[in-house]
PDB file of N, CA and C in Angstrom:
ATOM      1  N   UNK A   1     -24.106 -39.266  -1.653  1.00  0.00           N
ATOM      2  CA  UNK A   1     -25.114 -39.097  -2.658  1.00  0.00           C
ATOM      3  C   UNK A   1     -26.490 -39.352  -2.036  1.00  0.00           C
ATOM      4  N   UNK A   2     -27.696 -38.342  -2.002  1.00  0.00           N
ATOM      5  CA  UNK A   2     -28.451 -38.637  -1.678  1.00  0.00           C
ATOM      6  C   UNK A   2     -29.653 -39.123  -2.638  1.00  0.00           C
ATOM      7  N   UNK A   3     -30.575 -39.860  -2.540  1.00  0.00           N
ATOM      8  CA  UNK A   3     -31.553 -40.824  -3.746  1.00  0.00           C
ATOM      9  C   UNK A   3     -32.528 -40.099  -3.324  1.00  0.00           C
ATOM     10  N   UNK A   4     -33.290 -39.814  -4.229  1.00  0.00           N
ATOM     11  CA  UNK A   4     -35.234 -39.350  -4.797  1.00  0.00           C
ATOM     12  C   UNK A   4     -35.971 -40.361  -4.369  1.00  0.00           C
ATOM     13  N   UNK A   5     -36.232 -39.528  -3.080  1.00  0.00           N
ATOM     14  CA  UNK A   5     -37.399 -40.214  -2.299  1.00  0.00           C
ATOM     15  C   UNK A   5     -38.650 -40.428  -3.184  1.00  0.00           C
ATOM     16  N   UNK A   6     -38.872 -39.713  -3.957  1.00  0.00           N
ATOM     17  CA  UNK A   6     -40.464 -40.385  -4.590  1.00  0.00           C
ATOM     18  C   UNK A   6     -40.332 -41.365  -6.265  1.00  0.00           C
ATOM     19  N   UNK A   7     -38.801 -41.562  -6.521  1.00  0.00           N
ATOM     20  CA  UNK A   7     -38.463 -42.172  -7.884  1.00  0.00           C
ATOM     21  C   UNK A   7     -38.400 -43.274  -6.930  1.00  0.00           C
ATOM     22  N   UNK A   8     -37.351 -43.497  -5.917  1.00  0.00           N
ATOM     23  CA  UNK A   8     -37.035 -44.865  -5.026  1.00  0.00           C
ATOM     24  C   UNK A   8     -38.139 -45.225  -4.818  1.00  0.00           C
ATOM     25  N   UNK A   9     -39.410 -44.594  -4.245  1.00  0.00           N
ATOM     26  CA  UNK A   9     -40.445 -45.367  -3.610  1.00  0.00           C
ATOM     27  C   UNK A   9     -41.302 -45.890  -4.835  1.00  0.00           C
ATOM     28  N   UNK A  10     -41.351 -45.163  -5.682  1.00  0.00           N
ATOM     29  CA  UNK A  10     -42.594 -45.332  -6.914  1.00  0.00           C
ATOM     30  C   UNK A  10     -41.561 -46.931  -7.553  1.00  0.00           C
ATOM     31  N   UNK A  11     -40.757 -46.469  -7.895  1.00  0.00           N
ATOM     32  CA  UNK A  11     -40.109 -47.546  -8.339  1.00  0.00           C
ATOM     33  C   UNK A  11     -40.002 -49.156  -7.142  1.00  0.00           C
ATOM     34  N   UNK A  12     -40.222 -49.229  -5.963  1.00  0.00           N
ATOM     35  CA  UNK A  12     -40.484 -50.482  -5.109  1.00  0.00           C
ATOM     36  C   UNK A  12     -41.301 -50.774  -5.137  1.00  0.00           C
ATOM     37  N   UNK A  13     -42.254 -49.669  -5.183  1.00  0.00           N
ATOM     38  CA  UNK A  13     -44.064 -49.950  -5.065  1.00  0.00           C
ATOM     39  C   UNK A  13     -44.467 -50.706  -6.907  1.00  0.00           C
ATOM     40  N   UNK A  14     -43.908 -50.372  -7.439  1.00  0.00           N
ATOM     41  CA  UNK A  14     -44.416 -50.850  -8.827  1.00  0.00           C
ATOM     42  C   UNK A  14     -43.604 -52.022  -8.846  1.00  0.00           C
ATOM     43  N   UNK A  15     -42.408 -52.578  -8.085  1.00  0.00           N
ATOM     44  CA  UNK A  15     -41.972 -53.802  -8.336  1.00  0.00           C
ATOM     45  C   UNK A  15     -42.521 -54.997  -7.698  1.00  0.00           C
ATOM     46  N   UNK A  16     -42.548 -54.468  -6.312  1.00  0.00           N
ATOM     47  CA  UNK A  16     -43.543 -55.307  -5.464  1.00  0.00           C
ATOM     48  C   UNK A  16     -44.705 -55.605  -5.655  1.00  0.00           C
ATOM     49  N   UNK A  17     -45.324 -54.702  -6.090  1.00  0.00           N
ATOM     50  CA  UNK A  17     -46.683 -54.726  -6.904  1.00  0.00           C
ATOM     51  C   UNK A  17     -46.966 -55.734  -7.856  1.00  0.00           C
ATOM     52  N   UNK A  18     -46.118 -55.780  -9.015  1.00  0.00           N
ATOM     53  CA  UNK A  18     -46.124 -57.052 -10.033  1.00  0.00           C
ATOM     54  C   UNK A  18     -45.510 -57.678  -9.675  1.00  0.00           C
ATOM     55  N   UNK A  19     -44.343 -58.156  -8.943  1.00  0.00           N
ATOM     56  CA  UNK A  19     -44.014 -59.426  -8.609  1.00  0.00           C
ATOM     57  C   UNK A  19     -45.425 -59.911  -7.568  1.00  0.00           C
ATOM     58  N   UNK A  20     -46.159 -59.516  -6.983  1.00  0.00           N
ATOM     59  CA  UNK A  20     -46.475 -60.000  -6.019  1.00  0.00           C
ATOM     60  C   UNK A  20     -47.959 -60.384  -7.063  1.00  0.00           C
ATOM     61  N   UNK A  21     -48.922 -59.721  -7.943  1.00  0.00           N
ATOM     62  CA  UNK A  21     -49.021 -59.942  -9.075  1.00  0.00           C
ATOM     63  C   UNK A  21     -48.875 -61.147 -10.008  1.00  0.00           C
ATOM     64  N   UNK A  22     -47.699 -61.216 -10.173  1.00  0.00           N
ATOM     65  CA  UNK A  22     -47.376 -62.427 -11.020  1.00  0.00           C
ATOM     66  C   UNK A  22     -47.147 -63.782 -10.614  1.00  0.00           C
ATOM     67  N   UNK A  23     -46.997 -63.662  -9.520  1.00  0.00           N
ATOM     68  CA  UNK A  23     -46.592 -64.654  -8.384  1.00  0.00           C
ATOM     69  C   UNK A  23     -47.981 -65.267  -8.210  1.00  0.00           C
ATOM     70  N   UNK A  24     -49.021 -64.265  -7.849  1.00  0.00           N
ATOM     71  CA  UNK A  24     -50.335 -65.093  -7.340  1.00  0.00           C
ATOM     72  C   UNK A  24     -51.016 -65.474  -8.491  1.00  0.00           C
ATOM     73  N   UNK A  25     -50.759 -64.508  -9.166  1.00  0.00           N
ATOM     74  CA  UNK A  25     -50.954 -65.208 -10.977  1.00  0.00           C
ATOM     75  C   UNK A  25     -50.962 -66.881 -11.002  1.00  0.00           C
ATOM     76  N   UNK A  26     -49.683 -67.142 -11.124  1.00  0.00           N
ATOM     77  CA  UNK A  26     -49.244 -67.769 -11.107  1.00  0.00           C
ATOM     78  C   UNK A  26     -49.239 -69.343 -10.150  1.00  0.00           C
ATOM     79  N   UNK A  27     -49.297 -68.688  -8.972  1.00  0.00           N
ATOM     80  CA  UNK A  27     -50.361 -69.831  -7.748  1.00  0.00           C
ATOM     81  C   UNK A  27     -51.572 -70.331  -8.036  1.00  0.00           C
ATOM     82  N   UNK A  28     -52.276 -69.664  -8.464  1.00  0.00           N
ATOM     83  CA  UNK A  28     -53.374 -69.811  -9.001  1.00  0.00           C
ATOM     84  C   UNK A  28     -53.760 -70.606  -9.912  1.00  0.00           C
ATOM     85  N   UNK A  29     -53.277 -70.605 -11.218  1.00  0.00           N
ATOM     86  CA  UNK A  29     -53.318 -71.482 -11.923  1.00  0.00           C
ATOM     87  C   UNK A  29     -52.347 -72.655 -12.009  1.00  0.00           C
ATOM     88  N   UNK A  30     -51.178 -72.637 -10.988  1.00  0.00           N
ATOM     89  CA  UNK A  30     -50.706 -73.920 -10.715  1.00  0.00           C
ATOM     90  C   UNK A  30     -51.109 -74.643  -9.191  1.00  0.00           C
ATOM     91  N   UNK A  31     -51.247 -73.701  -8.146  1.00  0.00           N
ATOM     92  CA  UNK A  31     -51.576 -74.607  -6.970  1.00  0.00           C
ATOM     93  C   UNK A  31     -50.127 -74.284  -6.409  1.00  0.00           C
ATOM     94  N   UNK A  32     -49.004 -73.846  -6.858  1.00  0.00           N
ATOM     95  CA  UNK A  32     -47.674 -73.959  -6.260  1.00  0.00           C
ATOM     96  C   UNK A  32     -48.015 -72.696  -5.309  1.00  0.00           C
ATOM     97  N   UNK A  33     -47.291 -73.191  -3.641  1.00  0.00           N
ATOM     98  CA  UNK A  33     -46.991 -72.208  -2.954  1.00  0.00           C
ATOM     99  C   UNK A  33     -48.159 -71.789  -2.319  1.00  0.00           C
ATOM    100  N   UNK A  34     -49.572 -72.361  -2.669  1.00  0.00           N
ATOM    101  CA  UNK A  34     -51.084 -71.550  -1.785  1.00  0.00           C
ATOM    102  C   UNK A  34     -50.972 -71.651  -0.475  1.00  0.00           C
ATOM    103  N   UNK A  35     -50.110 -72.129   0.073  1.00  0.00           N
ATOM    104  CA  UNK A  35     -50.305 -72.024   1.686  1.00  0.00           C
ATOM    105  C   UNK A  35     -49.714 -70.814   2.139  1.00  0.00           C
ATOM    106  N   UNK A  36     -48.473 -70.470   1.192  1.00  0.00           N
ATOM    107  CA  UNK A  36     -47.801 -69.207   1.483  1.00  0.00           C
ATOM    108  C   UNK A  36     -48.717 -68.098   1.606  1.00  0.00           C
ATOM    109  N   UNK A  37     -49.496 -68.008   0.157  1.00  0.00           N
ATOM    110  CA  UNK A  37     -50.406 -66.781  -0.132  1.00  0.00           C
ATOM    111  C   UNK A  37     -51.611 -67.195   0.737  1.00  0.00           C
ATOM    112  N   UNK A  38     -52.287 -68.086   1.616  1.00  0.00           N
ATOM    113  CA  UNK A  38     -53.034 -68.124   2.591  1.00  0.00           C
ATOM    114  C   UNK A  38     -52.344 -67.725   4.209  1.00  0.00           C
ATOM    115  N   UNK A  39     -51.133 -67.707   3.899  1.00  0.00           N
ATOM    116  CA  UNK A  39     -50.445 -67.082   4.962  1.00  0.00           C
ATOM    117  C   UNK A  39     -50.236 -65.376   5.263  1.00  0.00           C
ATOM    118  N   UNK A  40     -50.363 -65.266   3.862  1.00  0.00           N
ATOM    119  CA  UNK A  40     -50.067 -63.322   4.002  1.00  0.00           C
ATOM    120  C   UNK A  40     -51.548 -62.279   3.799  1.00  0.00           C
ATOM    121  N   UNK A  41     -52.558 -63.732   3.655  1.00  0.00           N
ATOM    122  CA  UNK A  41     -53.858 -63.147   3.328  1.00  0.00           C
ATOM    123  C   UNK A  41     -54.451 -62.376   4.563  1.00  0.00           C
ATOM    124  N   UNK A  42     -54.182 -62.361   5.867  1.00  0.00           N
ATOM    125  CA  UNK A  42     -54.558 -61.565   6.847  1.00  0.00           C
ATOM    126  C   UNK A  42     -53.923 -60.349   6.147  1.00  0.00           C
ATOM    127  N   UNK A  43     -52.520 -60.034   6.250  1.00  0.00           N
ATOM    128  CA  UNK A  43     -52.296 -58.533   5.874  1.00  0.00           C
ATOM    129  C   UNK A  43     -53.032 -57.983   4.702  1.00  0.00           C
ATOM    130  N   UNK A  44     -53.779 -58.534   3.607  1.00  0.00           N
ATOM    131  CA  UNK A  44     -53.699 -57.864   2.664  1.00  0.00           C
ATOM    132  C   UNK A  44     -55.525 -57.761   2.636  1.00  0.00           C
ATOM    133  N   UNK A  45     -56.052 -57.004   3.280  1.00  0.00           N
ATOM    134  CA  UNK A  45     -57.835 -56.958   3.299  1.00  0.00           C
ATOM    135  C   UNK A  45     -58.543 -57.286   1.901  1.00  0.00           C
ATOM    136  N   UNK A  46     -59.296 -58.032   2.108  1.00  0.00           N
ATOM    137  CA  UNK A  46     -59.914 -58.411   0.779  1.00  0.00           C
ATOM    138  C   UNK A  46     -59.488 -59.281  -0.344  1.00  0.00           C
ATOM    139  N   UNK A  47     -58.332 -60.186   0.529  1.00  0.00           N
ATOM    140  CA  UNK A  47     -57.358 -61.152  -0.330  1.00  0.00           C
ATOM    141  C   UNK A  47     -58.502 -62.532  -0.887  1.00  0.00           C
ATOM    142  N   UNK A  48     -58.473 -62.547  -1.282  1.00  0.00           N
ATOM    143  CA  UNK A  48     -58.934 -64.140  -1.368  1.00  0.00           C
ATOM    144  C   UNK A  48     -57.668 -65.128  -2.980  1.00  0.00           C
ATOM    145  N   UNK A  49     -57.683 -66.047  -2.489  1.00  0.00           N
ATOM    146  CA  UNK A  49     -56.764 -67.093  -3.540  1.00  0.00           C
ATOM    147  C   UNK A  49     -56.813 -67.275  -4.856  1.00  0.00           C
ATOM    148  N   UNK A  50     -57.389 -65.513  -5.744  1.00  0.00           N
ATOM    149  CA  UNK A  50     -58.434 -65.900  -7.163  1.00  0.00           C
ATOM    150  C   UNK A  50     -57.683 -64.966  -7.967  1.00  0.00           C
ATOM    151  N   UNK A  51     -58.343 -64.752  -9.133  1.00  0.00           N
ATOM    152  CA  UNK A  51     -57.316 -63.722  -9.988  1.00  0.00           C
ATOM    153  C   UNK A  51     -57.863 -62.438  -9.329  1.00  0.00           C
ATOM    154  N   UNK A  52     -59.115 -62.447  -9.107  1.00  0.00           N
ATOM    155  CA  UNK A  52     -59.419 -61.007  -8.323  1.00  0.00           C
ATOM    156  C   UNK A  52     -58.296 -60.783  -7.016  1.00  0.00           C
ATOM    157  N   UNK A  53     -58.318 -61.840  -6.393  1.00  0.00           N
ATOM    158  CA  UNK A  53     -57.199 -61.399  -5.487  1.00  0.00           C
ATOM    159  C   UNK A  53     -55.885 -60.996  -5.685  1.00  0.00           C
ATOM    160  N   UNK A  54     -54.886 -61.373  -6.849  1.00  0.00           N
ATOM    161  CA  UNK A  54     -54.035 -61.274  -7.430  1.00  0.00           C
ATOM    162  C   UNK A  54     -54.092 -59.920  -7.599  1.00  0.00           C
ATOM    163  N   UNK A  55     -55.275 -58.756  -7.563  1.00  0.00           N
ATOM    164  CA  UNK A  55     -54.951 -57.509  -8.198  1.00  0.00           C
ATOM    165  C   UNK A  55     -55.168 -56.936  -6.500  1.00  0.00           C
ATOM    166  N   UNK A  56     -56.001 -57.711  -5.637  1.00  0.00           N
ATOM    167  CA  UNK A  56     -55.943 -57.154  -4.277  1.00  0.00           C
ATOM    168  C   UNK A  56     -54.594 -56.996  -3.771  1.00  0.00           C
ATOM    169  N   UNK A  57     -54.138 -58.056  -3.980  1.00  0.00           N
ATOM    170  CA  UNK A  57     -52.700 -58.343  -3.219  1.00  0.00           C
ATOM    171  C   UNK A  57     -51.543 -57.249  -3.702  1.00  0.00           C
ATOM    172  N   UNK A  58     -51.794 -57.230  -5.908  1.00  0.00           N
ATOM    173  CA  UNK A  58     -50.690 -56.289  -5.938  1.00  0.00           C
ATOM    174  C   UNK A  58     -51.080 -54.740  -5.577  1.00  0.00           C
ATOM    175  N   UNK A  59     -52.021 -54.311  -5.541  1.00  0.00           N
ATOM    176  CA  UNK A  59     -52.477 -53.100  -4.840  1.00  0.00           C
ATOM    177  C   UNK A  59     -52.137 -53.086  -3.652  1.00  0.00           C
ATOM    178  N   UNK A  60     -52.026 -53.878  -2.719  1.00  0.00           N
ATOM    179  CA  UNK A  60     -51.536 -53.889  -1.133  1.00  0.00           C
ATOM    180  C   UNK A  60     -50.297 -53.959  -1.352  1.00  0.00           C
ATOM    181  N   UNK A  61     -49.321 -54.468  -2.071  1.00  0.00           N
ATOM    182  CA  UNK A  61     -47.951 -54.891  -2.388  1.00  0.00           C
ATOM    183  C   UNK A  61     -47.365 -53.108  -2.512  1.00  0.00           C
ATOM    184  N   UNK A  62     -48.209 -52.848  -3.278  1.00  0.00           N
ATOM    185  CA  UNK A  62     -48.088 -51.795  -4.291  1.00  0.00           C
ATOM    186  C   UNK A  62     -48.005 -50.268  -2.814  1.00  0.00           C
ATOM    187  N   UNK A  63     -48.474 -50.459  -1.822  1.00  0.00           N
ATOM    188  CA  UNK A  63     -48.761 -49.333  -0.777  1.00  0.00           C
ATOM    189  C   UNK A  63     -47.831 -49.483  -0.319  1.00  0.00           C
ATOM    190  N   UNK A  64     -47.565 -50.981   0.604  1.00  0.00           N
ATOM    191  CA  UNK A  64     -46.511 -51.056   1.274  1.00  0.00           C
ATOM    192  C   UNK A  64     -45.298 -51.212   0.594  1.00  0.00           C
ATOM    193  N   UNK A  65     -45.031 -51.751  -0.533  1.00  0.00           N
ATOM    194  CA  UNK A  65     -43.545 -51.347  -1.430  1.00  0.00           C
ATOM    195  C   UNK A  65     -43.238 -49.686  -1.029  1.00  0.00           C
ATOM    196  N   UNK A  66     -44.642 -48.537  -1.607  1.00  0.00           N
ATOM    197  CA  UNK A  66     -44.249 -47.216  -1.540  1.00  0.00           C
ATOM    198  C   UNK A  66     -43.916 -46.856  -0.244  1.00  0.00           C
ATOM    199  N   UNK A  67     -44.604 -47.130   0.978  1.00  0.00           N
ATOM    200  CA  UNK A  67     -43.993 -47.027   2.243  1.00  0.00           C
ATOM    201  C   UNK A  67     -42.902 -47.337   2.724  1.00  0.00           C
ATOM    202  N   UNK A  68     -42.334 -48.437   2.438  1.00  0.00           N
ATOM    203  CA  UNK A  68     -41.028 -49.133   2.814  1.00  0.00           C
ATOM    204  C   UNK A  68     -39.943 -48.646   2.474  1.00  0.00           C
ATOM    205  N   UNK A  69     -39.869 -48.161   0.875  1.00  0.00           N
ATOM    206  CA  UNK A  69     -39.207 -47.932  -0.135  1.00  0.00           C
ATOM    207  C   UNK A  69     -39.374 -46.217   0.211  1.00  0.00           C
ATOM    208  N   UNK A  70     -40.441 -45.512   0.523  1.00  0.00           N
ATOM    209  CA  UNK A  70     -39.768 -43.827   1.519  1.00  0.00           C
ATOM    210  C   UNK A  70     -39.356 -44.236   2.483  1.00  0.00           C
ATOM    211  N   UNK A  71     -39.659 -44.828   3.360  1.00  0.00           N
ATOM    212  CA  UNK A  71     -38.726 -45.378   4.463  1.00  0.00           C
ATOM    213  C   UNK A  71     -37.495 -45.473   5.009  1.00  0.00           C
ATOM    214  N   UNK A  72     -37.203 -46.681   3.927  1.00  0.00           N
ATOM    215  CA  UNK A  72     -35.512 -46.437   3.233  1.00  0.00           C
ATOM    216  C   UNK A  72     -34.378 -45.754   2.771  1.00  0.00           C
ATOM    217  N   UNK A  73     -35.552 -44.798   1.912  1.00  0.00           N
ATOM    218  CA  UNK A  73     -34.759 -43.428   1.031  1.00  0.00           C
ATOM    219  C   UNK A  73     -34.357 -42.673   2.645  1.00  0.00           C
ATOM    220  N   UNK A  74     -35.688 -42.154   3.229  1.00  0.00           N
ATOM    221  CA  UNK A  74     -35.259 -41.416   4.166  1.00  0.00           C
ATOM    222  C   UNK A  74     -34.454 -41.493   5.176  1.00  0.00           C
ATOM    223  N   UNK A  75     -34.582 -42.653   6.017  1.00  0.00           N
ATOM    224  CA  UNK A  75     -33.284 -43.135   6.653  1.00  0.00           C
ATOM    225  C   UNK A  75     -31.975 -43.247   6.651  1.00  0.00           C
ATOM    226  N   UNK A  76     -31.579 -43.548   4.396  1.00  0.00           N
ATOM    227  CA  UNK A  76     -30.602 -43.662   3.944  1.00  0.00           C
ATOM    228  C   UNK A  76     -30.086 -42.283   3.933  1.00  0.00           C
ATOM    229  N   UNK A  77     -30.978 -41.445   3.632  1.00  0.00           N
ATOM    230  CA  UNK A  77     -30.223 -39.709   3.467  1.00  0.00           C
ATOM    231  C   UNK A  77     -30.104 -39.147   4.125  1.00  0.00           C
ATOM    232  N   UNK A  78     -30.524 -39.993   5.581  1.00  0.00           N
ATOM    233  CA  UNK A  78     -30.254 -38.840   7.487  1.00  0.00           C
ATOM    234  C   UNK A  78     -28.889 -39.447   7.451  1.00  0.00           C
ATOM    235  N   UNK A  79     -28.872 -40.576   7.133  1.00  0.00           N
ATOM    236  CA  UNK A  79     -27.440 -41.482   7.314  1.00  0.00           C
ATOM    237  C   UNK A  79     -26.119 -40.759   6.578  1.00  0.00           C
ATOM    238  N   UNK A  80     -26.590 -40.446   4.855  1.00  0.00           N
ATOM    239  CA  UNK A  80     -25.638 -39.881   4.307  1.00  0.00           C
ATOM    240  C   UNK A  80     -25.344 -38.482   4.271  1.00  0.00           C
ATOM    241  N   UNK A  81     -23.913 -38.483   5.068  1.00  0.00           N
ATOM    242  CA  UNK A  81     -23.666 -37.355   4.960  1.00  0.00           C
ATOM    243  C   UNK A  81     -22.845 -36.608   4.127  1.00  0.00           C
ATOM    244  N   UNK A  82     -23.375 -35.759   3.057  1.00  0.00           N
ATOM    245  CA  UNK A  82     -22.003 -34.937   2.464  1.00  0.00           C
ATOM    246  C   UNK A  82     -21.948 -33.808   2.522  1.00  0.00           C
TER     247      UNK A  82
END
């Protein structure tokens, strides 16, 4: 069975996106975990530790989910053969 490269990817990119989203959400107004999200702030340009960043981060989440997630699809469907 081969999977829809652009449903698989849209669908990682929008998960990664809000988890990553809700998560800094969430750091933010508790303090839990900021060293983590000062750790991934190089990859994500224009990160900073704020709610503005929270929408930086899921927008960066949100690219590389869709990249990863065609990635995957495609690899998975050279692999499957029927």
């Amino acid at each position: 069975m081969k999977l829809n490269l652009k449903a698989f990817a849209l669908a990682m990119a929008i998960l990664s996106g809000g988890a990553s989203f809700i998560l800094t959400v969430l750091s933010v107004l508790t303090g839990f975990a900021r060293e983590f999200f000062e750790l991934i702030a190089p990859f994500h340009p224009g990160y900073t530790h704020t709610l503005l960043g929270a929408l930086i981060s899921a927008f960066w989440m949100f690219v590389y989910g869709y990249i990863l997630g065609a990635a995957f699809v495609f690899i998975y469907n050279f692999l499957a053969k029927e």
